[in-house]
Each structure stands twice: as structure tokens, then as C-alpha cells.
C-alpha atoms as a PDB file:
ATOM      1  CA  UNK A   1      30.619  20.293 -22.831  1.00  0.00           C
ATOM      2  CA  UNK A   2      31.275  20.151 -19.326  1.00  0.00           C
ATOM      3  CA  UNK A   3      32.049  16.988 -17.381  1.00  0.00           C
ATOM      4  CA  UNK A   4      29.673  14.567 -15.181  1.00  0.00           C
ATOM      5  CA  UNK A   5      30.149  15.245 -11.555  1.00  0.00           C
ATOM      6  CA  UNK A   6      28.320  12.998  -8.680  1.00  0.00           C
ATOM      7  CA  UNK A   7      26.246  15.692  -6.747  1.00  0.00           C
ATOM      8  CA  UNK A   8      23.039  15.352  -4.586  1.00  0.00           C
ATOM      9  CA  UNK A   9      19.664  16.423  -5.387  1.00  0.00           C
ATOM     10  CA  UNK A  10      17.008  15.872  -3.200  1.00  0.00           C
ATOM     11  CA  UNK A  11      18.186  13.178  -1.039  1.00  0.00           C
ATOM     12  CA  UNK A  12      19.210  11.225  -4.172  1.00  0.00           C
ATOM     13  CA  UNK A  13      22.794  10.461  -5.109  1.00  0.00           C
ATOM     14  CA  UNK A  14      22.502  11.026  -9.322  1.00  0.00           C
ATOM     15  CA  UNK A  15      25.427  12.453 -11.820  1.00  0.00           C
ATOM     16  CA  UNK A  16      24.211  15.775 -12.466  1.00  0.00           C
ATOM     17  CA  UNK A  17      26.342  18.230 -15.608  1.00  0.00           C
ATOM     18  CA  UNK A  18      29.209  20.702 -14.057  1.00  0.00           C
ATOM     19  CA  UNK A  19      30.658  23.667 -16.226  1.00  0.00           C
ATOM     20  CA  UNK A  20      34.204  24.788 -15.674  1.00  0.00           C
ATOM     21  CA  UNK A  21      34.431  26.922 -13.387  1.00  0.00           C
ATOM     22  CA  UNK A  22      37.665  28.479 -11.637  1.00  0.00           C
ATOM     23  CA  UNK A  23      39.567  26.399  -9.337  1.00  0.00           C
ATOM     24  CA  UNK A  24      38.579  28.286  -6.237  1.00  0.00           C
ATOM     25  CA  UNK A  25      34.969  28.036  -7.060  1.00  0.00           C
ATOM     26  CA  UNK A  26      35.289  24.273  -7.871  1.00  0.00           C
ATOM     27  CA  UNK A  27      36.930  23.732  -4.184  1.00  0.00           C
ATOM     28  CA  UNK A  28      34.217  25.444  -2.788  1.00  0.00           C
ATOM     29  CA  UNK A  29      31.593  23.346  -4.796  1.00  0.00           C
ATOM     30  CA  UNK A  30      33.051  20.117  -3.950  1.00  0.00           C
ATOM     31  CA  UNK A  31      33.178  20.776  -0.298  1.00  0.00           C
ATOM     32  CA  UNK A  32      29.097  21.559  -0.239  1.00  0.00           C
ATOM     33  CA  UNK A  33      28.894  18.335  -2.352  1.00  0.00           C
ATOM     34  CA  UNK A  34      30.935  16.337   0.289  1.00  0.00           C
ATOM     35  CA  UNK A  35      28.869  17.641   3.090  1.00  0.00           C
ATOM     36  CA  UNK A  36      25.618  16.665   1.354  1.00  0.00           C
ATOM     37  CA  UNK A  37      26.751  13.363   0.075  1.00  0.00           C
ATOM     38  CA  UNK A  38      28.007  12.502   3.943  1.00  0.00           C
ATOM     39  CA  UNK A  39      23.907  13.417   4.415  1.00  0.00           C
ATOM     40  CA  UNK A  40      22.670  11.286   1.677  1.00  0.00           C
ATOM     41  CA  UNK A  41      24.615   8.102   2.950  1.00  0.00           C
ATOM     42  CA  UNK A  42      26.293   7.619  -0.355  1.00  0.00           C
ATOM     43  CA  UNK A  43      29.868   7.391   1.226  1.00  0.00           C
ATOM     44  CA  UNK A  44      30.718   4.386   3.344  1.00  0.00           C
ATOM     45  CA  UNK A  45      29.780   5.576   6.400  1.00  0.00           C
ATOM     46  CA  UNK A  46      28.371   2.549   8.895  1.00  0.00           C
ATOM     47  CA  UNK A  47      24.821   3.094  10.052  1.00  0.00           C
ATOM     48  CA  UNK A  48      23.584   2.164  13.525  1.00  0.00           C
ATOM     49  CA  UNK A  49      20.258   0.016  13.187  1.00  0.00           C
ATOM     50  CA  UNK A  50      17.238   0.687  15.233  1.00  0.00           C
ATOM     51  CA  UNK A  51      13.474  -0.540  15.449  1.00  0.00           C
ATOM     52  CA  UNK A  52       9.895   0.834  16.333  1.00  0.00           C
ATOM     53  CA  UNK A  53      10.000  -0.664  19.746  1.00  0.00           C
ATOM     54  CA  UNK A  54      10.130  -4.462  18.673  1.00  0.00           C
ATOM     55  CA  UNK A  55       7.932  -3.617  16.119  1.00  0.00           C
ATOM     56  CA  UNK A  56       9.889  -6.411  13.904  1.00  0.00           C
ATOM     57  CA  UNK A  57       9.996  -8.928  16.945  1.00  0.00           C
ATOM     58  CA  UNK A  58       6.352  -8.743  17.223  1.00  0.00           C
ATOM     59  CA  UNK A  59       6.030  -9.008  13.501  1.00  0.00           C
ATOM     60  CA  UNK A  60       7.683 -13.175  13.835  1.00  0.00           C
ATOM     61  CA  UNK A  61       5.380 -13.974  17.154  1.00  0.00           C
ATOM     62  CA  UNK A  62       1.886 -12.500  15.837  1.00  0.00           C
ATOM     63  CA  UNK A  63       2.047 -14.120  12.215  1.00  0.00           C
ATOM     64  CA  UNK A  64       1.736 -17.413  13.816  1.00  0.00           C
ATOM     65  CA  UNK A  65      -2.198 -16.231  14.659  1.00  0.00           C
ATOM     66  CA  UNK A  66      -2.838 -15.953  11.010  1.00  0.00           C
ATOM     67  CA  UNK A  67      -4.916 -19.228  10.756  1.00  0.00           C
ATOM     68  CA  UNK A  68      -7.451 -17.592  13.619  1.00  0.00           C
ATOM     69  CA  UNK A  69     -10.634 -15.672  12.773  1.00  0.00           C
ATOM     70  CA  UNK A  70      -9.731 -11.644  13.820  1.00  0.00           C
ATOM     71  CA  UNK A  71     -11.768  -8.510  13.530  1.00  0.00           C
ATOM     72  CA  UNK A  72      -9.567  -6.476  11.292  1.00  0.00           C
ATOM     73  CA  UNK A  73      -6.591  -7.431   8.803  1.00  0.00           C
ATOM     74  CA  UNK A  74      -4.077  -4.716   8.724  1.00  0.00           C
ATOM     75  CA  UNK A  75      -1.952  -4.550   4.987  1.00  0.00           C
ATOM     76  CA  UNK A  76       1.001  -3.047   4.656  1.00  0.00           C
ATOM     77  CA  UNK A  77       1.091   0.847   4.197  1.00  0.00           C
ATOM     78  CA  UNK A  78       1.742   2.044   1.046  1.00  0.00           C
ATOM     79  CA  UNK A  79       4.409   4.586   0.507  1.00  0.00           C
ATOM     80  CA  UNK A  80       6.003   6.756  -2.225  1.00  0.00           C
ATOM     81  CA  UNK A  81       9.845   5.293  -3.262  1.00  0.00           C
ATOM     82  CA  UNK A  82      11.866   7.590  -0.747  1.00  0.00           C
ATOM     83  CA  UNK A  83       9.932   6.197   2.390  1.00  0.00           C
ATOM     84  CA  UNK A  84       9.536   2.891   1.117  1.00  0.00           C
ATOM     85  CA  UNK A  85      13.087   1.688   2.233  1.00  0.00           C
ATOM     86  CA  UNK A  86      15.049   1.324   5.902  1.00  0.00           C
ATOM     87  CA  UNK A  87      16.427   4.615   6.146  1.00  0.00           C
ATOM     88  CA  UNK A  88      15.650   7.510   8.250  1.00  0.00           C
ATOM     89  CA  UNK A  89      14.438  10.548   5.903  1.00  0.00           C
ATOM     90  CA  UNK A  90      15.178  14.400   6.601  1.00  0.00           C
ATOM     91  CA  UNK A  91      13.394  17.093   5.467  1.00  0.00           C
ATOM     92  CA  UNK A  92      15.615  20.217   4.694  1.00  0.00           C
ATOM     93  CA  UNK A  93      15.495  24.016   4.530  1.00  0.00           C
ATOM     94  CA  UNK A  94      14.323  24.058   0.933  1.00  0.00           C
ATOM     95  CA  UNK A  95      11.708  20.957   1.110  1.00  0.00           C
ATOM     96  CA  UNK A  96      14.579  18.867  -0.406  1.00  0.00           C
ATOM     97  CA  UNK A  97      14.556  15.434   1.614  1.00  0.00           C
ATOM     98  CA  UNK A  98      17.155  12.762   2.166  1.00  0.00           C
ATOM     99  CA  UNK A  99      18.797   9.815   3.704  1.00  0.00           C
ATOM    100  CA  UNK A 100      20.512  10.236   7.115  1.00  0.00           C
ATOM    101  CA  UNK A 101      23.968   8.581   7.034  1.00  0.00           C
ATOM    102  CA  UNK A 102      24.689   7.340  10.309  1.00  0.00           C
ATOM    103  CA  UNK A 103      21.128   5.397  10.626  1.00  0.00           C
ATOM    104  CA  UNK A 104      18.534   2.794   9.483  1.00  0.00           C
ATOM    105  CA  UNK A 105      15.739   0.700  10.316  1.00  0.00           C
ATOM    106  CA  UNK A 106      15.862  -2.640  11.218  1.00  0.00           C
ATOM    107  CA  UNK A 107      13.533  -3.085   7.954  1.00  0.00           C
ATOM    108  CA  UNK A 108      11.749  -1.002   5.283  1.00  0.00           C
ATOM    109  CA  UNK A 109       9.671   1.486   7.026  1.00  0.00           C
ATOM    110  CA  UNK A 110       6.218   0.455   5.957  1.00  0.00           C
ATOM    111  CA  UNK A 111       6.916  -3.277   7.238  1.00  0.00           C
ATOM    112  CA  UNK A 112       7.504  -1.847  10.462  1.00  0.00           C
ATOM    113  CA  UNK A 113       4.815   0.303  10.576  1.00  0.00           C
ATOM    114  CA  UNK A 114       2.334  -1.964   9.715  1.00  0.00           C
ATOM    115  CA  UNK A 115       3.496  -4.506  12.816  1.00  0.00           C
ATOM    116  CA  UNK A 116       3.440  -1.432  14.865  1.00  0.00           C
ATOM    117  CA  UNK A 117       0.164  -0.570  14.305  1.00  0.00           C
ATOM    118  CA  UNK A 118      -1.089  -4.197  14.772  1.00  0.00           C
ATOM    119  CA  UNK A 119       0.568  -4.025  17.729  1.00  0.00           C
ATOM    120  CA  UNK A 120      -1.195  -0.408  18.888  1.00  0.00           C
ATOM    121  CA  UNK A 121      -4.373  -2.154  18.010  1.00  0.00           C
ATOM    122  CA  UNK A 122      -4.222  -5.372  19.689  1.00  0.00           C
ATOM    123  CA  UNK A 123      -2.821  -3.259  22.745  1.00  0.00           C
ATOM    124  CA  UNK A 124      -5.724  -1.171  22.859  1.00  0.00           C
ATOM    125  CA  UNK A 125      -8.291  -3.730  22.237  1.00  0.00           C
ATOM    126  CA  UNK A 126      -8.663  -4.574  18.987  1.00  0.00           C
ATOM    127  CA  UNK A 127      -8.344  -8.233  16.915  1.00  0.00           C
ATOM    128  CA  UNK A 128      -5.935  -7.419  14.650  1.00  0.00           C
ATOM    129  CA  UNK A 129      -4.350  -9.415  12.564  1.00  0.00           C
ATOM    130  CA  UNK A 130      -1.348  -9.325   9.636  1.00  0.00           C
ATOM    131  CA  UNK A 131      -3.268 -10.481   6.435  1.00  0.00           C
ATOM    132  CA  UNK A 132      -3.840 -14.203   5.100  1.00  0.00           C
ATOM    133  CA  UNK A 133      -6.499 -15.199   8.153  1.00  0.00           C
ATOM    134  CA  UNK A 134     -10.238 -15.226   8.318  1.00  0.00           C
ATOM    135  CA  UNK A 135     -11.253 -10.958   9.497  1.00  0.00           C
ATOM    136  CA  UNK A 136     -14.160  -9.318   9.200  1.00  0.00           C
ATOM    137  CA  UNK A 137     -12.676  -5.620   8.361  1.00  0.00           C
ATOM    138  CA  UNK A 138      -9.713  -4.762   6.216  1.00  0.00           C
ATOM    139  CA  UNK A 139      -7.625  -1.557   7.457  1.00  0.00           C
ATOM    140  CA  UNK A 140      -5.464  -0.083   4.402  1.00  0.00           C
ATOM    141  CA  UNK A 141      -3.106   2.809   5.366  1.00  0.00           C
ATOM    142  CA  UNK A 142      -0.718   5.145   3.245  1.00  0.00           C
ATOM    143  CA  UNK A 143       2.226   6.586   4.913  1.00  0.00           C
ATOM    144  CA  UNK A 144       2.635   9.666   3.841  1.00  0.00           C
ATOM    145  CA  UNK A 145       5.107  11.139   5.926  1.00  0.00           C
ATOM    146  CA  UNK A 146       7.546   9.566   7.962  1.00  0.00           C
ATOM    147  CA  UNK A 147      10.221  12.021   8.801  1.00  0.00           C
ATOM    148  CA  UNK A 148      12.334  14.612  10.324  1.00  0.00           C
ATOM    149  CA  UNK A 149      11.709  17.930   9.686  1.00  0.00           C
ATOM    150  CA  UNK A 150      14.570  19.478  10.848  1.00  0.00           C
ATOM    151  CA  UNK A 151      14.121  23.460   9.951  1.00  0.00           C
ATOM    152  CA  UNK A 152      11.003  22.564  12.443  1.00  0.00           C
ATOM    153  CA  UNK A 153      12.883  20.344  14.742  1.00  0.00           C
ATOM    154  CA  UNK A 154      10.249  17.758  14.962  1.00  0.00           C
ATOM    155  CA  UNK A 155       9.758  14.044  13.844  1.00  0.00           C
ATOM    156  CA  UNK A 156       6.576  14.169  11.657  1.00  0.00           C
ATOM    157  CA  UNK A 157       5.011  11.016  11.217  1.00  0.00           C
ATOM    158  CA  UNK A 158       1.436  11.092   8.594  1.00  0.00           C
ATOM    159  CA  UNK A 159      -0.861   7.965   7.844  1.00  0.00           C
ATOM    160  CA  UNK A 160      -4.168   7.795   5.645  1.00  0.00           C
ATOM    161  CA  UNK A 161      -6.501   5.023   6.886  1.00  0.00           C
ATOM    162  CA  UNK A 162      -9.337   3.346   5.348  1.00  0.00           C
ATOM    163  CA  UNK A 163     -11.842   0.512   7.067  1.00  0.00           C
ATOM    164  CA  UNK A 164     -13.995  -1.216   4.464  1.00  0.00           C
ATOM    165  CA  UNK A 165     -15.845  -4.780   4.757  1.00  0.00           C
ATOM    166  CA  UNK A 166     -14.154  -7.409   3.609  1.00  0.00           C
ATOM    167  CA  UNK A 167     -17.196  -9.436   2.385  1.00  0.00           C
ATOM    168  CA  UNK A 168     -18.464  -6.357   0.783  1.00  0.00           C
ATOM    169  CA  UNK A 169     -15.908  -3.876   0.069  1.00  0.00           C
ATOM    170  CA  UNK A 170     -18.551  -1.591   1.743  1.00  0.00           C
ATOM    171  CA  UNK A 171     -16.251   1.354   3.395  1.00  0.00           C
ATOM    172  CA  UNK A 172     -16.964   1.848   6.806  1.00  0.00           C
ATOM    173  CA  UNK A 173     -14.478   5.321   7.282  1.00  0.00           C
ATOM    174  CA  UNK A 174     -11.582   7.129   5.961  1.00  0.00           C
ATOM    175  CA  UNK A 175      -9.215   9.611   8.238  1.00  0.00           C
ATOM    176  CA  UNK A 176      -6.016  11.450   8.374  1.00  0.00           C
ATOM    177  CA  UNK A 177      -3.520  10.717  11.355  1.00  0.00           C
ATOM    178  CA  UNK A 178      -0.610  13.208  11.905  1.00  0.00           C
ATOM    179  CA  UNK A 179       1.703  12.614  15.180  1.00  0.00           C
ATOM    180  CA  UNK A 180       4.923  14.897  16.055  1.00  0.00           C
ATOM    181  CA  UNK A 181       7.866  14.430  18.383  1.00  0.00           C
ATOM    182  CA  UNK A 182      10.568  17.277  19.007  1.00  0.00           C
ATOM    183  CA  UNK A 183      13.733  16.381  18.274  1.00  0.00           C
ATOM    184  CA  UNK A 184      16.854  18.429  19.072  1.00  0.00           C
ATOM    185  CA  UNK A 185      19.466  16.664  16.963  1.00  0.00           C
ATOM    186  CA  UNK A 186      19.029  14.923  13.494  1.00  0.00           C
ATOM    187  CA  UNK A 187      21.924  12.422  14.678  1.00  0.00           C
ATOM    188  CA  UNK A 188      20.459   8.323  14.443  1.00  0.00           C
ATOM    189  CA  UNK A 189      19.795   7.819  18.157  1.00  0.00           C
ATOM    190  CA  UNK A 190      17.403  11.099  18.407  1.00  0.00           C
ATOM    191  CA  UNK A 191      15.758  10.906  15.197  1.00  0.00           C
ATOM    192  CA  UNK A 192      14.921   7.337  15.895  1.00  0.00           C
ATOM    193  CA  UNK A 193      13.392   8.146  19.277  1.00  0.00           C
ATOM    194  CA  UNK A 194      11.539  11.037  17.895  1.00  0.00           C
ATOM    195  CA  UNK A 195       9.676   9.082  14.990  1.00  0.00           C
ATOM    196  CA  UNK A 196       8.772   6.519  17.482  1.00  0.00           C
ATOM    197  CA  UNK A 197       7.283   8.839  19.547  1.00  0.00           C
ATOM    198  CA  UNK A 198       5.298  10.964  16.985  1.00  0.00           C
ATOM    199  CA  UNK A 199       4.240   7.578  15.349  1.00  0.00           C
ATOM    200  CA  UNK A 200       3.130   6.487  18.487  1.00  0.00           C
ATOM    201  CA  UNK A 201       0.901   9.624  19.129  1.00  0.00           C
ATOM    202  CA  UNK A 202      -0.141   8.924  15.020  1.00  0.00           C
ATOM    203  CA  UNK A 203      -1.402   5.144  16.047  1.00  0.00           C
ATOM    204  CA  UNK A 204      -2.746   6.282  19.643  1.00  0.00           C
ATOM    205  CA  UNK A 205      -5.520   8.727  17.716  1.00  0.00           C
ATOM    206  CA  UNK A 206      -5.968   6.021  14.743  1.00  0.00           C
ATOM    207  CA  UNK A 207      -6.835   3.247  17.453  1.00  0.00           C
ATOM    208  CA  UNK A 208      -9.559   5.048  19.266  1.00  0.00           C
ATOM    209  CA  UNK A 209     -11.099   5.968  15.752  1.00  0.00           C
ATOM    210  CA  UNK A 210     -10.937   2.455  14.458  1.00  0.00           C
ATOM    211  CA  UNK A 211     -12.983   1.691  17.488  1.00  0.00           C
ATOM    212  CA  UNK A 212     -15.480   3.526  17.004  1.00  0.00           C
ATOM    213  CA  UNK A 213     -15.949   1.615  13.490  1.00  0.00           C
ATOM    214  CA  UNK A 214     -15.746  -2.049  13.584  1.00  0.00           C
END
């Protein structure tokens, strides 16, 4: 039986079965694994922080509105187990996604992106509102992409939103928003920048649309 060996699959650090092999090959096989494991973030490499442009700041001043009637509550997107933490995620060559090393956010993505778009909404009109006050309209989002996509070199950033009533339930629409940023460099700094731009051009179409239905 061969031995367990830490290797990375998809983003994920897991212990994964090894055969003897010669040592050459093994050399070989544990450089690759050191390269992807400096990727995945499972080393002890610090990570710079960064936020959606105060997204988390705005977050502390706006939930002091709660007790105020608004037009629309906005709940936190929903998002699969990889996105739903505060680290930057790469898409690579093969599909395979993971964790840059050298970044995160300043809190789990969806938090972030749901102050963000409150913050896109009030900016361009629009009572929003974090939930627990007195709305009219509920807005519920998944985020279903929130990445780099670096065989592309852009930052890809995908949300589904849904308005309904929220006396009735009664939907009032459902849409798709997909923004993208180029980015040169999957490095903190640049990948940062790049998903704040592309989820800026995400929220900027999801505004106008939400508009047009409360």
C-alpha cells in the first residue's frame, strides 16, 4: 500500500494516496506539489488584506438605519463553500480553482458583497437597506462566481438576483449579472483591484434593472 502524501486538488489542501515511485520521479512530484500548495495558501505564507472599497466600513454606519422603513432589504448572497470564505479564488488551466496565498478579504466574500451592493443601490437611488427593518421588496442574490480566471486574464464576478414582495412573496423579476475586469497578474494587489472593478460593472447593470422593478 502506498503512503499518504499532502497534495492539492482543486484548490483544496486534502491527503490524497502516492505509490512508490523512483526517487527522481518523487523529487519531481514534490516540487509540483510545493508550487501548488504555495497557491492553495496551505503553507504559512502572510496574506495582505483588502476590501471592496469600504464595503465593510459602510456595512457598521448603514446598519444603524435598520429601525427605518426602506424600499428594498438586501440578504446576504448565497454562495457554494469555496466562495463562501475571505479568500481570493483562481480559476486554473484545467477548471481546477483555488485559494491565492498572498491575499484575503477583509471578510467572507458574500458579507462584503452584500454591503457593496447596498451601497451601489443607495448610490444610485435606491432605499436599501441590510435586513431586520420595515421594506417593501426583498432582493435575494447568489454569487456564483467571484473570481480570477487567469488562463483568460480577467476577474469574473457572476450574481443571480431575485425581487419578490415581501408582504406577498409575489416575485416581481429574476436576472443574471456578469461583470469582468482584466487583470495582468494574479498577485493580491491586482486581483483585488480587478474583482472590484468587474463587481462594480456586475452591481452597475443590477441597479438600473432593480429600478425598473420596485
Amino acid at each position: 500500500m502506498g503512503r499518504t502524501r499532502t497534495a492539492f486538488i482543486q484548490g483544496i489542501c486534502s491527503p490524497v494516496e502516492m505509490k512508490s515511485r523512483p526517487r527522481g520521479f518523487r523529487r519531481r512530484k514534490w516540487a509540483l506539489v510545493g508550487a501548488f500548495l504555495a497557491l492553495c495558501g496551505c503553507g504559512a505564507t502572510p496574506r495582505e488584506t483588502f476590501d471592496l472599497q469600504g464595503a465593510s466600513v459602510f456595512e457598521k454606519t448603514h446598519l444603524s438605519k435598520l429601525n427605518q422603513r426602506a424600499a428594498l432589504s438586501v440578504a446576504e448572497p448565497t454562495a457554494d463553500q469555496l466562495l463562501n470564505s475571505n479568500r481570493l479564488v483562481v480559476r486554473q488551466e484545467a477548471g481546477n480553482l483555488a485559494y491565492l496565498a498572498d491575499a484575503q478579504w477583509a471578510d467572507r466574500a458574500p458579507r462584503l458583497v452584500q454591503a457593496r451592493v447596498i451601497s451601489r443601490l443607495v448610490r444610485g437611488g435606491v432605499d436599501a437597506a441590510f435586513p431586520g427593518g420595515v421594506v417593501w421588496y426583498d432582493l435575494t442574490t447568489e454569487l456564483r462566481r467571484f473570481e480570477i480566471d487567469a488562463p483568460r486574464g480577467v476577474a469574473v464576478v457572476e450574481i443571480a438576483a431575485r425581487i419578490s414582495s415581501d408582504q406577498s412573496g409575489a416575485l416581481r423579476g429574476a436576472a443574471v449579472f456578469l461583470g469582468e475586469a482584466a487583470v495582468q497578474h494574479t498577485q493580491g494587489p491586482q486581483a483585488a483591484n480587478a474583482l472590484d472593478e468587474a463587481l462594480d460593472r456586475a452591481t452597475a447593470q443590477l441597479v438600473v434593472w432593480t429600478r425598473k422593478r420596485i
